[in-house]
N, C-alpha and C. Protein backbone atom coordinates (compact mmCIF):
# COMPACT_ATOMS: atom_id res chain seq x y z
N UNK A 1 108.60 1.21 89.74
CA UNK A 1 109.24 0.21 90.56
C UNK A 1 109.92 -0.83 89.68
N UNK A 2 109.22 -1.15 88.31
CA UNK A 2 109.99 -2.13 87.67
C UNK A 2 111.11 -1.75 86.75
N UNK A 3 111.31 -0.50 86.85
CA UNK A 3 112.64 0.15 86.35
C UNK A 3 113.51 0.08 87.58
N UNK A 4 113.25 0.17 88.50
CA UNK A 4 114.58 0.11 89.59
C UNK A 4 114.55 -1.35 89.62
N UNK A 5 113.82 -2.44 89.44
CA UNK A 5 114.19 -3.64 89.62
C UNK A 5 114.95 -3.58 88.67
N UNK A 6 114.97 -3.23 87.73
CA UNK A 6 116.08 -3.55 85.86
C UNK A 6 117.13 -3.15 86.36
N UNK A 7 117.48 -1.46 86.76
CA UNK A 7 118.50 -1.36 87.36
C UNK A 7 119.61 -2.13 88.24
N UNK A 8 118.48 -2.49 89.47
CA UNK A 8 119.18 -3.39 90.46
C UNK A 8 119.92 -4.70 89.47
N UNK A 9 118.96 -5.04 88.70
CA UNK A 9 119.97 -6.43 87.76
C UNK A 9 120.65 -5.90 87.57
N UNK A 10 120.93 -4.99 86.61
CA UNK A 10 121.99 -4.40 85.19
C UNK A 10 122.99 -3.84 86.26
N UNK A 11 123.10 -3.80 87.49
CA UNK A 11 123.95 -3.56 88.32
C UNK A 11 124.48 -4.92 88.87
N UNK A 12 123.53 -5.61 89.23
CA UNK A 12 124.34 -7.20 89.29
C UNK A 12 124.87 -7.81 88.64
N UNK A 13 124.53 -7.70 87.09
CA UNK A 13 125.14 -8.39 86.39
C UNK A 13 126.48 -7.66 86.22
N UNK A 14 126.64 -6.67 86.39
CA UNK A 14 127.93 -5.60 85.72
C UNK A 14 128.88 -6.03 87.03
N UNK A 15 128.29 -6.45 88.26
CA UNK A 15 129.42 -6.57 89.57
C UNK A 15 129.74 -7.76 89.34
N UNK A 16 129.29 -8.65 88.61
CA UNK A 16 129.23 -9.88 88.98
C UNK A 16 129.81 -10.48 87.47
N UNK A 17 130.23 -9.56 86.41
CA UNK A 17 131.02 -9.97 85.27
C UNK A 17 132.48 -9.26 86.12
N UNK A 18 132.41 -8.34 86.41
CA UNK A 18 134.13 -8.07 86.93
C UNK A 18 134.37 -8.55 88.48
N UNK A 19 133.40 -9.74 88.83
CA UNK A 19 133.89 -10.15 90.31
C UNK A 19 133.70 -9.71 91.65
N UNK A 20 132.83 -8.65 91.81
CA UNK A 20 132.53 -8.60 92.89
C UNK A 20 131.12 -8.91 93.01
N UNK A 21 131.13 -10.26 93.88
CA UNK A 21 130.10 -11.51 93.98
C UNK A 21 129.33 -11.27 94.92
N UNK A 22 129.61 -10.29 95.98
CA UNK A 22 128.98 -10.14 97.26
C UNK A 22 127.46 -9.17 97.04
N UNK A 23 128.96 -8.16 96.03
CA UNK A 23 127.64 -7.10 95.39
C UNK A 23 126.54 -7.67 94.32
N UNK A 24 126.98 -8.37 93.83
CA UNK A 24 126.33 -8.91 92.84
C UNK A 24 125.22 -9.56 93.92
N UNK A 25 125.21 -10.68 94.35
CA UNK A 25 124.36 -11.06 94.99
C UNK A 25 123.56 -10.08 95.97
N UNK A 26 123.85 -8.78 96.16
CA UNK A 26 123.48 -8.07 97.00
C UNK A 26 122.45 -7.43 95.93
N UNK A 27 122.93 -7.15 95.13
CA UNK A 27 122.12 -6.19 94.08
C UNK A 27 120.97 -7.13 93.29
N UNK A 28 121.33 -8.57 92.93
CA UNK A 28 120.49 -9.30 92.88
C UNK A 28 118.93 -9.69 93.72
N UNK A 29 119.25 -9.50 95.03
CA UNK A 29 118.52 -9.93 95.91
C UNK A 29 117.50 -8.39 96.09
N UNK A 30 118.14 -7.80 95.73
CA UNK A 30 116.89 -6.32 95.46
C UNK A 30 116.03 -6.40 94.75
N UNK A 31 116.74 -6.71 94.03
CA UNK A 31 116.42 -6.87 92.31
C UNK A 31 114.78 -7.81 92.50
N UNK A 32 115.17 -9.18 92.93
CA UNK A 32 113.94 -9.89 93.09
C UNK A 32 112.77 -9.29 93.85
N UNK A 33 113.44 -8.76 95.20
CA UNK A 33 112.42 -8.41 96.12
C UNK A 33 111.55 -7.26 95.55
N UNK A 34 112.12 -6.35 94.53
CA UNK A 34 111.54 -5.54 93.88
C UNK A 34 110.75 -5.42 93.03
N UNK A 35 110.80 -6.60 92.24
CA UNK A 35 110.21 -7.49 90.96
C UNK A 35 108.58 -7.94 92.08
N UNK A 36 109.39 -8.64 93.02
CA UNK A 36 108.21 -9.85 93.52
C UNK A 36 107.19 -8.61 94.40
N UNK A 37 107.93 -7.15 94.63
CA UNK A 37 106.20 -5.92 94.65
C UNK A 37 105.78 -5.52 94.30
N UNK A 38 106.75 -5.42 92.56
CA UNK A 38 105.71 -5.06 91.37
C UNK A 38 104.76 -5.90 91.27
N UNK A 39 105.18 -7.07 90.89
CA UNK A 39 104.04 -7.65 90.67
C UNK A 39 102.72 -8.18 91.49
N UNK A 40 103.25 -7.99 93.18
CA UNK A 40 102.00 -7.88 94.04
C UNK A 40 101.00 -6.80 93.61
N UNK A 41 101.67 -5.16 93.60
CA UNK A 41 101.04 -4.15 93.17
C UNK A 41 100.11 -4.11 92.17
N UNK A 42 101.04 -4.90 91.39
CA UNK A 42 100.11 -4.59 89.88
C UNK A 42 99.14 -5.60 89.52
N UNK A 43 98.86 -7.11 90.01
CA UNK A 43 98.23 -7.83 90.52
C UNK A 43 96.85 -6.76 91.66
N UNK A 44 97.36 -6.41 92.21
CA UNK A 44 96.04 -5.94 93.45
C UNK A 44 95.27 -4.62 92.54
N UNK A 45 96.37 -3.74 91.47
CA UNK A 45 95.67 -2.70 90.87
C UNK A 45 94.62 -3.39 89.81
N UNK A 46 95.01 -4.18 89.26
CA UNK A 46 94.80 -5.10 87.85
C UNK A 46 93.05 -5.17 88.67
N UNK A 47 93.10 -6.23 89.85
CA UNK A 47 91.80 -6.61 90.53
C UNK A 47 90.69 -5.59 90.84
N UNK A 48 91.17 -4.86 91.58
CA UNK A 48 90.85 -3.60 91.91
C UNK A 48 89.89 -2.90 90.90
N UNK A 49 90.64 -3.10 89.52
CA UNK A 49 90.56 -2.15 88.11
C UNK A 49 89.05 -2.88 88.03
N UNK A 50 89.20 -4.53 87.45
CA UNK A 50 88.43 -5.59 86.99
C UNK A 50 87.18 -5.44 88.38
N UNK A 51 87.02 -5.06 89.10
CA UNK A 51 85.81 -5.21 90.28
C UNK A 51 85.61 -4.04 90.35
N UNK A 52 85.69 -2.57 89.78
CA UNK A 52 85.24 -1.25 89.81
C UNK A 52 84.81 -1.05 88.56
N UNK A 53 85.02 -1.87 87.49
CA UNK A 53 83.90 -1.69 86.06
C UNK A 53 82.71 -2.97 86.21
């Protein structure tokens, strides 16, 4: 999941150096939402991990 968040940037940033702002912000806004379930995920596995040893 945190490789398609990189993606989603490295795609925003690339729309959003030649101007298309809509995409950019479109691809941006993935980008976060994607980031912000990795790190729910990996937060709840992390816990999970730490309360089963």
């Amino acid at each position: 999941m945190l490789t398609w968040a990189i993606i989603a940037l490295i795609i925003a940033l690339i729309a959003g150096a030649l101007g298309f702002t809509g995409v950019a912000a479109a691809a941006g806004t993935v980008a976060k939402v994607m980031f912000g379930i990795f790190l729910v995920v990996a937060l709840v596995l992390f816990v999970l991990g730490a309360v089963a040893v």
